[in-house]
Protein backbone atom coordinates (compact mmCIF):
# COMPACT_ATOMS: atom_id res chain seq x y z
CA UNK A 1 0.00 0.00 0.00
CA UNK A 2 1.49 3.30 -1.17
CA UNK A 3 2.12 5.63 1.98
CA UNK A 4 1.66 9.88 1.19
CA UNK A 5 3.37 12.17 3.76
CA UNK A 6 1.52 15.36 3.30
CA UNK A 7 2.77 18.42 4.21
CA UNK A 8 1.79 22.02 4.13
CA UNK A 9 4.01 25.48 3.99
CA UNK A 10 2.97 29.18 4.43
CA UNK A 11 6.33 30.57 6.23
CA UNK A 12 7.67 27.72 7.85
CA UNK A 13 10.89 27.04 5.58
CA UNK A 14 12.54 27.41 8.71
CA UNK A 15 11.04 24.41 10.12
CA UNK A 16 10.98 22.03 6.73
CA UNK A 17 14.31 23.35 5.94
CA UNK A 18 15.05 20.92 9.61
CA UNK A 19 12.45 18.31 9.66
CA UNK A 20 12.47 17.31 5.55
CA UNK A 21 15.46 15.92 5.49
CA UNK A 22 15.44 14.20 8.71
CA UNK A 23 12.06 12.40 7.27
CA UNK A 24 13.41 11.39 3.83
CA UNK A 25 16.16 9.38 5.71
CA UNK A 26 13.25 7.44 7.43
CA UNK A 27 11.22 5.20 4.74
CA UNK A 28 12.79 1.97 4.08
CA UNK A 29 10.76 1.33 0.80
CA UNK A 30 9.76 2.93 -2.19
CA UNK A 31 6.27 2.80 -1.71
CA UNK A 32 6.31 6.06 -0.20
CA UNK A 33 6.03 9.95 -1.55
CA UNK A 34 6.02 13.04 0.42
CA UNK A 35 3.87 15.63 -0.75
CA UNK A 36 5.32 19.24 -0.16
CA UNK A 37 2.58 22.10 -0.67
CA UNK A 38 3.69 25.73 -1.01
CA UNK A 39 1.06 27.59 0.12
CA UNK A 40 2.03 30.94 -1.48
CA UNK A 41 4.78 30.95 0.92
CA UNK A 42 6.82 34.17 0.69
CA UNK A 43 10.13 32.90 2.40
CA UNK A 44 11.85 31.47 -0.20
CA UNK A 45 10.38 27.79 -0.37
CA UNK A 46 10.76 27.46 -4.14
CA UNK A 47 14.45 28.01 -4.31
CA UNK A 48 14.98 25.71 -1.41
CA UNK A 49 13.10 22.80 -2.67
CA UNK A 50 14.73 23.86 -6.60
CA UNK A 51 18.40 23.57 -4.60
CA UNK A 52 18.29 21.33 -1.87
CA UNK A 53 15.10 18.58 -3.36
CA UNK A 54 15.49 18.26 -6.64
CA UNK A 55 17.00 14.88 -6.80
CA UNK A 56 14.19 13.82 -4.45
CA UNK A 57 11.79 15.09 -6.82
CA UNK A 58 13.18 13.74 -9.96
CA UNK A 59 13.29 10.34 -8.40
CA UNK A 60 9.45 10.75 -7.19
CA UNK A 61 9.94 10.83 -3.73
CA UNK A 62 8.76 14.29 -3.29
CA UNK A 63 6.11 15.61 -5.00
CA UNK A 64 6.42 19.57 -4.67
CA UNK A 65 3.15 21.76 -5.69
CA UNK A 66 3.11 25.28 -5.70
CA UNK A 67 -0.32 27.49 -5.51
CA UNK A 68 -0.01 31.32 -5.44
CA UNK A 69 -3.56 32.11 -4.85
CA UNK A 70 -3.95 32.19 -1.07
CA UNK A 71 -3.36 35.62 0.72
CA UNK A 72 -3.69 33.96 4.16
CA UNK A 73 -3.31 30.40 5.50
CA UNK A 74 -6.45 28.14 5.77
CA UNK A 75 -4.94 24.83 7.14
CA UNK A 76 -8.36 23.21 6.05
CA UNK A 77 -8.02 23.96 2.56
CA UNK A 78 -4.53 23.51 2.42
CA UNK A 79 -4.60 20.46 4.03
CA UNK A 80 -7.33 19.37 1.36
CA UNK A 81 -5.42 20.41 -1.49
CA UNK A 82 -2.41 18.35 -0.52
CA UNK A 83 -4.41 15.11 0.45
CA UNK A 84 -6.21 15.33 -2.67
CA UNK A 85 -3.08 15.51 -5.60
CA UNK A 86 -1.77 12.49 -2.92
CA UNK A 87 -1.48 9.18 -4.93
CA UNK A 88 -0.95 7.06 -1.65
CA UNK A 89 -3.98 4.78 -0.54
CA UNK A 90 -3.15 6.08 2.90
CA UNK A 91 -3.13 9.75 3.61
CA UNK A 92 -0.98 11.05 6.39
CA UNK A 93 -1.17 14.46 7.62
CA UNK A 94 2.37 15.55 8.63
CA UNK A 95 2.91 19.22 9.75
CA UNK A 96 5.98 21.25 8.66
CA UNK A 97 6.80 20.85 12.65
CA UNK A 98 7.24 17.49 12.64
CA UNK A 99 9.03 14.40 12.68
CA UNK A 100 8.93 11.14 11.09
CA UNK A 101 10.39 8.41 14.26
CA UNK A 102 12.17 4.69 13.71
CA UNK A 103 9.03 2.52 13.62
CA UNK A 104 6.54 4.77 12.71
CA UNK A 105 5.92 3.74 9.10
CA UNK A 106 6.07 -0.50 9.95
CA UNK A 107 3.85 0.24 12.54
CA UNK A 108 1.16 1.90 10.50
CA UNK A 109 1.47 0.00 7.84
CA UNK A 110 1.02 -3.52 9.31
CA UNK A 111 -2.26 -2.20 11.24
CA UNK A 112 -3.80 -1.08 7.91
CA UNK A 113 -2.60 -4.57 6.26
CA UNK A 114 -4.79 -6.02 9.27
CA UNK A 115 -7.85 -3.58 9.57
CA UNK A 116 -9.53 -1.47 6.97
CA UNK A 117 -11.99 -0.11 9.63
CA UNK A 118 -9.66 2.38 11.65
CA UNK A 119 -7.71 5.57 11.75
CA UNK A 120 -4.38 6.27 13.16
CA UNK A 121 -4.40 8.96 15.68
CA UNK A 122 -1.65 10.81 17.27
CA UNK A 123 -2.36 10.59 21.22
CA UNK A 124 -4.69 13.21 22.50
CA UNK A 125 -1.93 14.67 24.70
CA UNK A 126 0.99 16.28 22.80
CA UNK A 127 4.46 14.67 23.30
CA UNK A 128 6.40 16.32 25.73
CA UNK A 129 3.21 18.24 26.64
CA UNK A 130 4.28 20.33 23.59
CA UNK A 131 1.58 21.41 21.30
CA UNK A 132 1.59 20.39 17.44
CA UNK A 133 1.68 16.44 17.19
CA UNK A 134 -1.82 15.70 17.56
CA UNK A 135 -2.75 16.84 13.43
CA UNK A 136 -0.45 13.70 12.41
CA UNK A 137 -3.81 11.41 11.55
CA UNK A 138 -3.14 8.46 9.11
CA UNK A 139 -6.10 7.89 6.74
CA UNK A 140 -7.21 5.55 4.02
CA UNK A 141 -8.03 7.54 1.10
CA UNK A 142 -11.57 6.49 0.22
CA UNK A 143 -12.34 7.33 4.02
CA UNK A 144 -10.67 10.75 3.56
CA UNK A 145 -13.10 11.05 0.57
CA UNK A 146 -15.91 9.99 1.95
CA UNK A 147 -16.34 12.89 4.51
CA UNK A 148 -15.25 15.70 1.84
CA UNK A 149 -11.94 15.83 3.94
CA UNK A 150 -11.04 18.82 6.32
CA UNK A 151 -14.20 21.37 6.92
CA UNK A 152 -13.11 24.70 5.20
CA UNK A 153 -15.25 26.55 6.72
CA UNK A 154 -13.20 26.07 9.62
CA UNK A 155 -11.80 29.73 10.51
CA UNK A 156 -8.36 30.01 13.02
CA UNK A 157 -6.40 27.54 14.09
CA UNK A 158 -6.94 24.32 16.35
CA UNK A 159 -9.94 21.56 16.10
CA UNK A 160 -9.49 21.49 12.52
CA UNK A 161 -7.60 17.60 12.48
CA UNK A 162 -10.11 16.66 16.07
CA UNK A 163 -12.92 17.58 13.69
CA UNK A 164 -11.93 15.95 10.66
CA UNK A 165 -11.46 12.36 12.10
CA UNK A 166 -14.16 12.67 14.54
CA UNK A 167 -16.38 13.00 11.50
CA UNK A 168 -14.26 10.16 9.43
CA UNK A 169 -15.00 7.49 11.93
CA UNK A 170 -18.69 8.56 12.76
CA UNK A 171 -19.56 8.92 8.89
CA UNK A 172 -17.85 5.47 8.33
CA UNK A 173 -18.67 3.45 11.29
CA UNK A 174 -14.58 3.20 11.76
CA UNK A 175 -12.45 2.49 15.15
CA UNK A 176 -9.41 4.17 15.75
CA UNK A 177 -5.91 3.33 17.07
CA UNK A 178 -3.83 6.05 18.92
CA UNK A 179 0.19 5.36 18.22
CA UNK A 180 3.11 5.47 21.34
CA UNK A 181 3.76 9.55 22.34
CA UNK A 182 7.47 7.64 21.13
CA UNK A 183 6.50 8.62 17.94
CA UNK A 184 5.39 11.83 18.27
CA UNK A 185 8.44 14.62 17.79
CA UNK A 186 8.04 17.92 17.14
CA UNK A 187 9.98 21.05 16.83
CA UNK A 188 9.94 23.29 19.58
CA UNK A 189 8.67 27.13 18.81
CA UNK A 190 6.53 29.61 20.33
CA UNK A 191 2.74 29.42 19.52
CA UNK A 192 2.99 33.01 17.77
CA UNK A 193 4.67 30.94 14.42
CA UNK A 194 1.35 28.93 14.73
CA UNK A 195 -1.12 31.98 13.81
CA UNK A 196 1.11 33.89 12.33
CA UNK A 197 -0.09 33.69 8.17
CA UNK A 198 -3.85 33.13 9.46
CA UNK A 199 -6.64 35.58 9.17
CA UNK A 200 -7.94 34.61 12.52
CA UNK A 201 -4.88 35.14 14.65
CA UNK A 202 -6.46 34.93 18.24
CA UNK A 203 -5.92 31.18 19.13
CA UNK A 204 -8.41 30.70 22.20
CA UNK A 205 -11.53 32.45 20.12
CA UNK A 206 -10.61 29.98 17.23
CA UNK A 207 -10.18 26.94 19.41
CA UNK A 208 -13.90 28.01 21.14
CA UNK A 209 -15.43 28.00 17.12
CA UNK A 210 -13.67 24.40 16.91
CA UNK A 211 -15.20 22.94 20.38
CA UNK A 212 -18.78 24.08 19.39
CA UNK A 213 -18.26 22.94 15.89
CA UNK A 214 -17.48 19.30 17.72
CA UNK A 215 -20.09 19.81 19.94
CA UNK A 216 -22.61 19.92 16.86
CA UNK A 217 -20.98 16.85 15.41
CA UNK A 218 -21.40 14.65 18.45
CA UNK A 219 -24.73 15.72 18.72
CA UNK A 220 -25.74 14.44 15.28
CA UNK A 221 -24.47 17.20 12.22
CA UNK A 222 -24.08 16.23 9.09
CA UNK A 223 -20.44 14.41 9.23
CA UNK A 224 -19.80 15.55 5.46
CA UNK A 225 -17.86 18.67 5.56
CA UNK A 226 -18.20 20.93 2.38
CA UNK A 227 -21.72 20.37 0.61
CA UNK A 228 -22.56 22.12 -1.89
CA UNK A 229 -19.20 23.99 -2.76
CA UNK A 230 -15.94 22.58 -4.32
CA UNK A 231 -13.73 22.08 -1.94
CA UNK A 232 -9.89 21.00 -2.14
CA UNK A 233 -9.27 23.16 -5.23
CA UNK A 234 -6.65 25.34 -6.74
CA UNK A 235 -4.74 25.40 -9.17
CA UNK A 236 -0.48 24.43 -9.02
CA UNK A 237 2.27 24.25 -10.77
CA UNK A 238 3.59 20.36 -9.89
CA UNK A 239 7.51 19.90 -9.48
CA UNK A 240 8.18 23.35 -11.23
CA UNK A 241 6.96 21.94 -14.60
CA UNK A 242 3.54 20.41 -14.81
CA UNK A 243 0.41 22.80 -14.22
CA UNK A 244 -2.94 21.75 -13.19
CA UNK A 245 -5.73 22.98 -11.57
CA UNK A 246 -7.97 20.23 -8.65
């Protein structure tokens, strides 16, 4: 089963720039690609991944897409866009932040060999007590699908991943599996770096939105996020060559 890393960038070059390379050493098989989405990110992420990736890229590891259209970040629609150009049957969320860890990848991979009916959670409890592990959800695609992935009408940060697999097992009648904190690593930085490309910048109002929004979903909402609207679209330039528009 092919295994997609997705990852998301508005500013954080700083942070890929340490945690990319660290994850490409990781995989021990080819049945893997990461997919790297500039998010109109203005600090440089094209030259980096031009310099420092291209090998990667040309040998299909990475698969680098570029969008210029967003002003501001929406992690929900980003997060859409790069699950949906993903060619892996499972769909892992991986934040610029973190880490791939030894064991990791066997782990998740022999649990979806064995079960079809779960999603892989990072534990509910940050590593460290460190905040940004918890969005690293592992996903089989036609469950990712099924739901119309993240809710973009999510505004701010926080609730957005709690929301989307929440509504992923309800909708689908799936269990889920939480993996060992031992796998959870994260780079440390102040919570300002987490807001800072967002419309919504105040993280406690957001978070509040987020809770209700859960509140409304355990209570019986709709579990498909989306209706009506596209969702997960925009159009990218793939590898530096290719354009297309999802």
């Amino acid at each position: 089963m092919k295994i997609s890393f997705c990852t998301t960038c508005m500013g954080r070059l700083d942070h890929l720039a340490v945690t990319l390379p660290h994850n490409l050493a990781i995989p021990n098989d080819a049945d893997v690609e990461f997919v790297i989405l500039n998010y109109n990110s203005q600090d440089g992420l094209d030259d980096y991944m031009r310099t420092q990736m291209q090998s990667h890229i040309d040998r299909g590891l990475i698969n680098y897409y570029h969008t210029t259209e967003p002003e501001s970040f929406n992690i929900s629609h980003a997060k859409n866009v790069a699950h949906k150009v993903a060619q892996g049957e499972i769909l892992v969320n991986l934040d610029a932040d973190n880490f791939l860890v030894d064991g990791y990848l066997e782990w998740m991979r022999e649990l979806f060999s064995q079960r079809k009916d779960i999603i892989l959670l990072s534990p509910a409890t940050d590593c460290e007590d460190k905040p940004g592990s918890c969005g690293k959800i592992a996903v089989l695609r036609e469950h990712f699908h099924s739901v119309n992935g993240y809710d973009e009408s999510h505004e701010g940060w926080g609730c957005e991943d709690t929301n989307f697999q929440l509504r992923a097992r309800l909708h689908n009648d799936i269990g889920f599996q939480f993996c060992s904190q031992t796998y959870c690593r994260v780079l440390d930085h102040d919570d300002s770096r987490r807001v800072e490309n967002y419309r919504a910048t105040d993280m406690h109002k957001s978070r509040e939105r987020g809770l209700q929004t859960l509140s409304q979903i355990l209570q019986g909402a709709d579990c498909v996020a989306n209706q009506g609207q596209p969702w997960g679209q925009a159009t990218l330039r793939k590898n530096f060559v290719e354009d297309m528009t999802i």
